[in-house]
Structures are given as structure tokens and as C-alpha cells.
N, C-alpha and C. Protein backbone atom coordinates (compact mmCIF):
# COMPACT_ATOMS: atom_id res chain seq x y z
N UNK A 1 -6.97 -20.83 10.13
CA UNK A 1 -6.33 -19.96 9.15
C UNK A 1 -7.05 -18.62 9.14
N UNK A 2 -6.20 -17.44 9.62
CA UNK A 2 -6.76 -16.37 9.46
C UNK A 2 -6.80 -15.68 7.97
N UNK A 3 -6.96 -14.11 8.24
CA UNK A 3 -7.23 -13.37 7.07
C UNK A 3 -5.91 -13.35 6.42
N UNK A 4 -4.47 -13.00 7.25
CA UNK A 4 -2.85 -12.86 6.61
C UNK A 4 -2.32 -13.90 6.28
N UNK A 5 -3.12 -15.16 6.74
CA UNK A 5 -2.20 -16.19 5.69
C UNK A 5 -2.78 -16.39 4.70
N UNK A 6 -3.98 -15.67 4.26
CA UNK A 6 -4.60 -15.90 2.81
C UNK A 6 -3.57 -15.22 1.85
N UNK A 7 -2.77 -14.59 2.46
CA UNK A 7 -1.76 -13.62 1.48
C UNK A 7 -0.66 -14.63 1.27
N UNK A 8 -0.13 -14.13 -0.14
CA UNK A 8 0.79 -15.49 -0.18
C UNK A 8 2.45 -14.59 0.74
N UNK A 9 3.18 -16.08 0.87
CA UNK A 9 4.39 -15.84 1.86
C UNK A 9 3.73 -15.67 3.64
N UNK A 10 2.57 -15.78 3.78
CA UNK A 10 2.37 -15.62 4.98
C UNK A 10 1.52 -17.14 5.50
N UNK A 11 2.64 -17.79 6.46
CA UNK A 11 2.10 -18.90 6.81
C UNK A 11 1.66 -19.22 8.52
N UNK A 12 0.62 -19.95 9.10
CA UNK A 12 0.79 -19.52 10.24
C UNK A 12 1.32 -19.26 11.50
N UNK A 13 3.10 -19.67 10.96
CA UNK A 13 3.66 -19.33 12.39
C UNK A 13 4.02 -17.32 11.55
N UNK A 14 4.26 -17.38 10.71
CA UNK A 14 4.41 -15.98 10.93
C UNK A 14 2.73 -14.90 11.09
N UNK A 15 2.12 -15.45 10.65
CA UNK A 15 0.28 -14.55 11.07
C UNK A 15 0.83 -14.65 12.69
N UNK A 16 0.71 -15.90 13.13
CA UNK A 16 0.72 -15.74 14.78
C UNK A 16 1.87 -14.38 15.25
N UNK A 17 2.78 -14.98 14.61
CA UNK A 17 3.91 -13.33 15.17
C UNK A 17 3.68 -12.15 14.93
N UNK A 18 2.85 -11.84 13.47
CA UNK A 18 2.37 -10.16 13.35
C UNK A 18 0.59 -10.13 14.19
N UNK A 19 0.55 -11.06 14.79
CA UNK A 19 -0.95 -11.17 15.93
C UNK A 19 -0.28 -10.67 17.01
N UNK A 20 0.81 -11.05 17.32
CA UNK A 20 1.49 -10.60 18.80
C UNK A 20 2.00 -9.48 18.42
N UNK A 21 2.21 -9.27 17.22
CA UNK A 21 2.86 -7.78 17.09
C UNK A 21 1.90 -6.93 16.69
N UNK A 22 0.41 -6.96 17.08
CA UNK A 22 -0.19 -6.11 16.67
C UNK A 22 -0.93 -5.79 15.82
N UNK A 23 -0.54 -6.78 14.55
CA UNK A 23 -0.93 -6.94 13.02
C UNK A 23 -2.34 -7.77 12.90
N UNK A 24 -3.46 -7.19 12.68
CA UNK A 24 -3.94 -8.93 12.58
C UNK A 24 -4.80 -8.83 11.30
N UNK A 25 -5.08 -7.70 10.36
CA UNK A 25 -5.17 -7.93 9.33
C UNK A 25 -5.07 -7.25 8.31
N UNK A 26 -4.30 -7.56 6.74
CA UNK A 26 -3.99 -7.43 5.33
C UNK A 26 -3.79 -5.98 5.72
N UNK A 27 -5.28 -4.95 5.83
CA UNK A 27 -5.23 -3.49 6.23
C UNK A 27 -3.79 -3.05 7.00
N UNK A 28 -3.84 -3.45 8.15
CA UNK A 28 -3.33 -3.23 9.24
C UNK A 28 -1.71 -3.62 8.72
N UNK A 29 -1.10 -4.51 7.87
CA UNK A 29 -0.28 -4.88 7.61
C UNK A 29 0.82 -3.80 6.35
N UNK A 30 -0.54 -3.28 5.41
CA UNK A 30 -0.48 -2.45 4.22
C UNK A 30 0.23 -1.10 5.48
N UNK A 31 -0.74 -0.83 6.03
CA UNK A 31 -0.10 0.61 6.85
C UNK A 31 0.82 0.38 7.63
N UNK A 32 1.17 -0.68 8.26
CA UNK A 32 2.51 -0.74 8.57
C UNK A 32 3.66 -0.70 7.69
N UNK A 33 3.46 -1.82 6.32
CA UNK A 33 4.45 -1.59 5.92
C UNK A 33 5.76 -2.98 6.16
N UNK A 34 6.13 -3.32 5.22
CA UNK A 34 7.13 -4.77 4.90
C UNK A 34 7.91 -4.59 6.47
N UNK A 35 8.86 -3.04 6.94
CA UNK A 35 9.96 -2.97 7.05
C UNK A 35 9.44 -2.78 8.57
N UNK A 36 8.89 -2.06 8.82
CA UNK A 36 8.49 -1.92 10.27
C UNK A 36 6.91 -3.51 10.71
N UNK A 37 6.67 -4.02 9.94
CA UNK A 37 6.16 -5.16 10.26
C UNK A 37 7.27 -6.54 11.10
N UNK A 38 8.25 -6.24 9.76
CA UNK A 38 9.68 -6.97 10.06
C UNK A 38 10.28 -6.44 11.59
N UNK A 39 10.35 -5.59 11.61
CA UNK A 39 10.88 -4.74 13.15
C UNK A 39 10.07 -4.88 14.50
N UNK A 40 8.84 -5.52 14.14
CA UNK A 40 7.67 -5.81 15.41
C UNK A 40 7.96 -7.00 15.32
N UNK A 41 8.58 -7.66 14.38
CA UNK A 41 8.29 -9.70 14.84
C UNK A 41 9.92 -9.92 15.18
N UNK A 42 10.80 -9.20 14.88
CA UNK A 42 11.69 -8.75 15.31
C UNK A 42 12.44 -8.74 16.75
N UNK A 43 11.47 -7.98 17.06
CA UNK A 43 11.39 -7.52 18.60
C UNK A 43 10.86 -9.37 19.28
N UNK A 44 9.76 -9.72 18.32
CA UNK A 44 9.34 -10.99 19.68
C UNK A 44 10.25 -11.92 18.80
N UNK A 45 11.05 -12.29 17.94
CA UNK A 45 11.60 -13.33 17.15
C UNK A 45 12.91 -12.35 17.16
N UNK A 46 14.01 -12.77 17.58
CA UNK A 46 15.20 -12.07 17.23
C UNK A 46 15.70 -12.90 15.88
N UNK A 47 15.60 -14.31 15.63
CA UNK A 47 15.62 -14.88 14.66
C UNK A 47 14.99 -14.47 13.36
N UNK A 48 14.29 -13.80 13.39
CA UNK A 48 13.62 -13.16 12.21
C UNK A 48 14.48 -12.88 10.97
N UNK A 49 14.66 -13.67 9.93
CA UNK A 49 15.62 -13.75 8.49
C UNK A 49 15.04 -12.31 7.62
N UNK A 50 16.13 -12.47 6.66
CA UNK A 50 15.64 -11.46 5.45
C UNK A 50 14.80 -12.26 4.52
N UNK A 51 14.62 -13.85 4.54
CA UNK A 51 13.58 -14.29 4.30
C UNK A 51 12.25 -13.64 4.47
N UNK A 52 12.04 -13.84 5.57
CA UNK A 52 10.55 -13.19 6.31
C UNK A 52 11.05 -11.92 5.98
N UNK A 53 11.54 -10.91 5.90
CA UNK A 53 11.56 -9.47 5.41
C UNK A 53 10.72 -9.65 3.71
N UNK A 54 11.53 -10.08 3.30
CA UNK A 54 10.96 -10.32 1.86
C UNK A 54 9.39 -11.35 1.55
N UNK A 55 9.67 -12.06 2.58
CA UNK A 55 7.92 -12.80 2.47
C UNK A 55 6.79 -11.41 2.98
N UNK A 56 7.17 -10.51 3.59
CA UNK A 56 6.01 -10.00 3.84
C UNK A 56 6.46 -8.80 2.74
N UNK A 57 6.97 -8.62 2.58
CA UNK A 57 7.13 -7.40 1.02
C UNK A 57 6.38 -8.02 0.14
N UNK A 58 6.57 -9.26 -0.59
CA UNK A 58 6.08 -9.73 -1.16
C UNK A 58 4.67 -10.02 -1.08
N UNK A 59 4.16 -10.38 0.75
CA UNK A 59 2.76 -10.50 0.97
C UNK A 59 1.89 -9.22 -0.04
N UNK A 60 2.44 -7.97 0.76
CA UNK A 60 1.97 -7.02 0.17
C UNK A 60 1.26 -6.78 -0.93
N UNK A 61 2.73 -6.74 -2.23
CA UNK A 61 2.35 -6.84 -3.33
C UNK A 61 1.59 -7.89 -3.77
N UNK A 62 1.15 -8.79 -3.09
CA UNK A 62 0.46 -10.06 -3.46
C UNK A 62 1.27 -11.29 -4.61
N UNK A 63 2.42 -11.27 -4.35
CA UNK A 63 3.19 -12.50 -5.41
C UNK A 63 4.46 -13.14 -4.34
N UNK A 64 4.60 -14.09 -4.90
CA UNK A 64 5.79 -14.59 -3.94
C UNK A 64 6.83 -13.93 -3.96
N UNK A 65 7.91 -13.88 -2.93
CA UNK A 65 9.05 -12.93 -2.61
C UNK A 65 10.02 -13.42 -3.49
N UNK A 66 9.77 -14.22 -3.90
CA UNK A 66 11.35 -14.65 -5.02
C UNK A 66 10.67 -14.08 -6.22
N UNK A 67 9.87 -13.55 -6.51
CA UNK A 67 9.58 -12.96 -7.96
C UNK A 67 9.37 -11.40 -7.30
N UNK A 68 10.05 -10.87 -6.17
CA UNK A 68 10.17 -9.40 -6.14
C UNK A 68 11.49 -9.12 -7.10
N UNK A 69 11.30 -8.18 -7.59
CA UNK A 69 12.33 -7.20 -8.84
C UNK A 69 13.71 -7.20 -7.65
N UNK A 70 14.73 -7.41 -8.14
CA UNK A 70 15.98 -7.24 -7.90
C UNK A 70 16.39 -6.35 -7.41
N UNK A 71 16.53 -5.15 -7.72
CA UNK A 71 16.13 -4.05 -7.20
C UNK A 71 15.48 -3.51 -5.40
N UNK A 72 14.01 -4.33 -5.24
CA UNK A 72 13.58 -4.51 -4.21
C UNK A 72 14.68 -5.53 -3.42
N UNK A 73 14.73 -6.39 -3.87
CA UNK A 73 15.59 -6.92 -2.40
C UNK A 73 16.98 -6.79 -2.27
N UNK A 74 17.56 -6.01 -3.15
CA UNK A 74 18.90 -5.31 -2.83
C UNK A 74 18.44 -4.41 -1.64
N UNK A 75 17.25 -3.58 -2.08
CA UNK A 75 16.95 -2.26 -0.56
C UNK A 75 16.76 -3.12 0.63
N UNK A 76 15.79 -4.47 0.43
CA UNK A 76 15.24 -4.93 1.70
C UNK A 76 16.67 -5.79 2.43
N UNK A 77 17.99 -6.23 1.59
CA UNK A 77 19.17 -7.14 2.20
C UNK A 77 19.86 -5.46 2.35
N UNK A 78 19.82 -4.44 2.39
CA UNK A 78 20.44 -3.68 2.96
C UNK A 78 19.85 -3.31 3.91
N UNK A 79 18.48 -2.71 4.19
CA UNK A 79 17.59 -2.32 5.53
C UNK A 79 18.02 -3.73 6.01
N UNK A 80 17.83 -4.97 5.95
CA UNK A 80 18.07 -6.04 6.69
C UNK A 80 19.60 -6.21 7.42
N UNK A 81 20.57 -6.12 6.67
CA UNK A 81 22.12 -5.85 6.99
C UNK A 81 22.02 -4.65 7.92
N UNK A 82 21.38 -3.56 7.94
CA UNK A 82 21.34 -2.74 8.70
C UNK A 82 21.25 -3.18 10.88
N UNK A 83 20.57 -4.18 10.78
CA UNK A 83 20.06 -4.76 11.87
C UNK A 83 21.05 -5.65 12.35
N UNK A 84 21.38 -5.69 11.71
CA UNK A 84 22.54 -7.00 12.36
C UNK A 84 23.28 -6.62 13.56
């Protein structure tokens, strides 16, 4: 167990995917950013849900993604719809 699955929503098959994408810790994750983190695991996971969009938003802020404000995941299921 690394340093990003100490964050909650981050378990280790997704740490392993932001490791291949570059990410490998909390820091490194903050300056990337929910949306372009999502867009690097993306690239190696085409499967990549608006789940995992919102688990790592949520990493961020440090609380689970189902208690992000309403608000937030209206923007993140539209940047996400965007991709399709």
C-alpha cells in the first residue's frame, strides 16, 4: 500500500494506474488535478467510469465521492459526458 491509497476513494488498482500515469504521490496528484488525472488513466484504461472521476475529486478533498456537493458532480458528469 502506497502513499495514494492512504487517500480515501483511492484503492490499489487505481494507485497502480495513476503510477503508470505518472502520479505517484498525494502532491503530484493535487497539481494535476481530479480532471486531467482522470484523462492519464484514461489514456491506459479506456474503461475509466465517472466513478473514478469522482473518486479522485473526492481523493483530493479528502472525503468520499458520494458526499461531494451536487453541484461538483453535475461539472464532473458533464466534463465526463464530454469524453464519450
Amino acid at each position: 500500500m502506497g502513499e495514494l491509497s492512504k487517500l480515501p476513494n483511492i484503492g490499489p488498482v487505481v494507485e497502480e494506474q495513476l503510477h503508470q500515469a505518472g502520479i505517484k504521490t498525494a502532491e503530484e496528484l493535487r497539481k494535476t488535478g481530479s480532471r486531467d488525472a482522470w484523462l492519464k488513466i484514461k489514456a491506459i484504461d479506456p474503461s475509466a467510469c465517472y466513478n473514478r472521476l469522482c473518486g479522485l475529486e473526492g481523493a483530493l478533498r479528502g472525503i468520499r465521492w458520494h458526499n461531494l456537493p451536487d453541484e461538483t458532480k453535475k461539472e464532473l458528469k458533464d466534463f465526463y459526458n464530454s469524453f464519450k
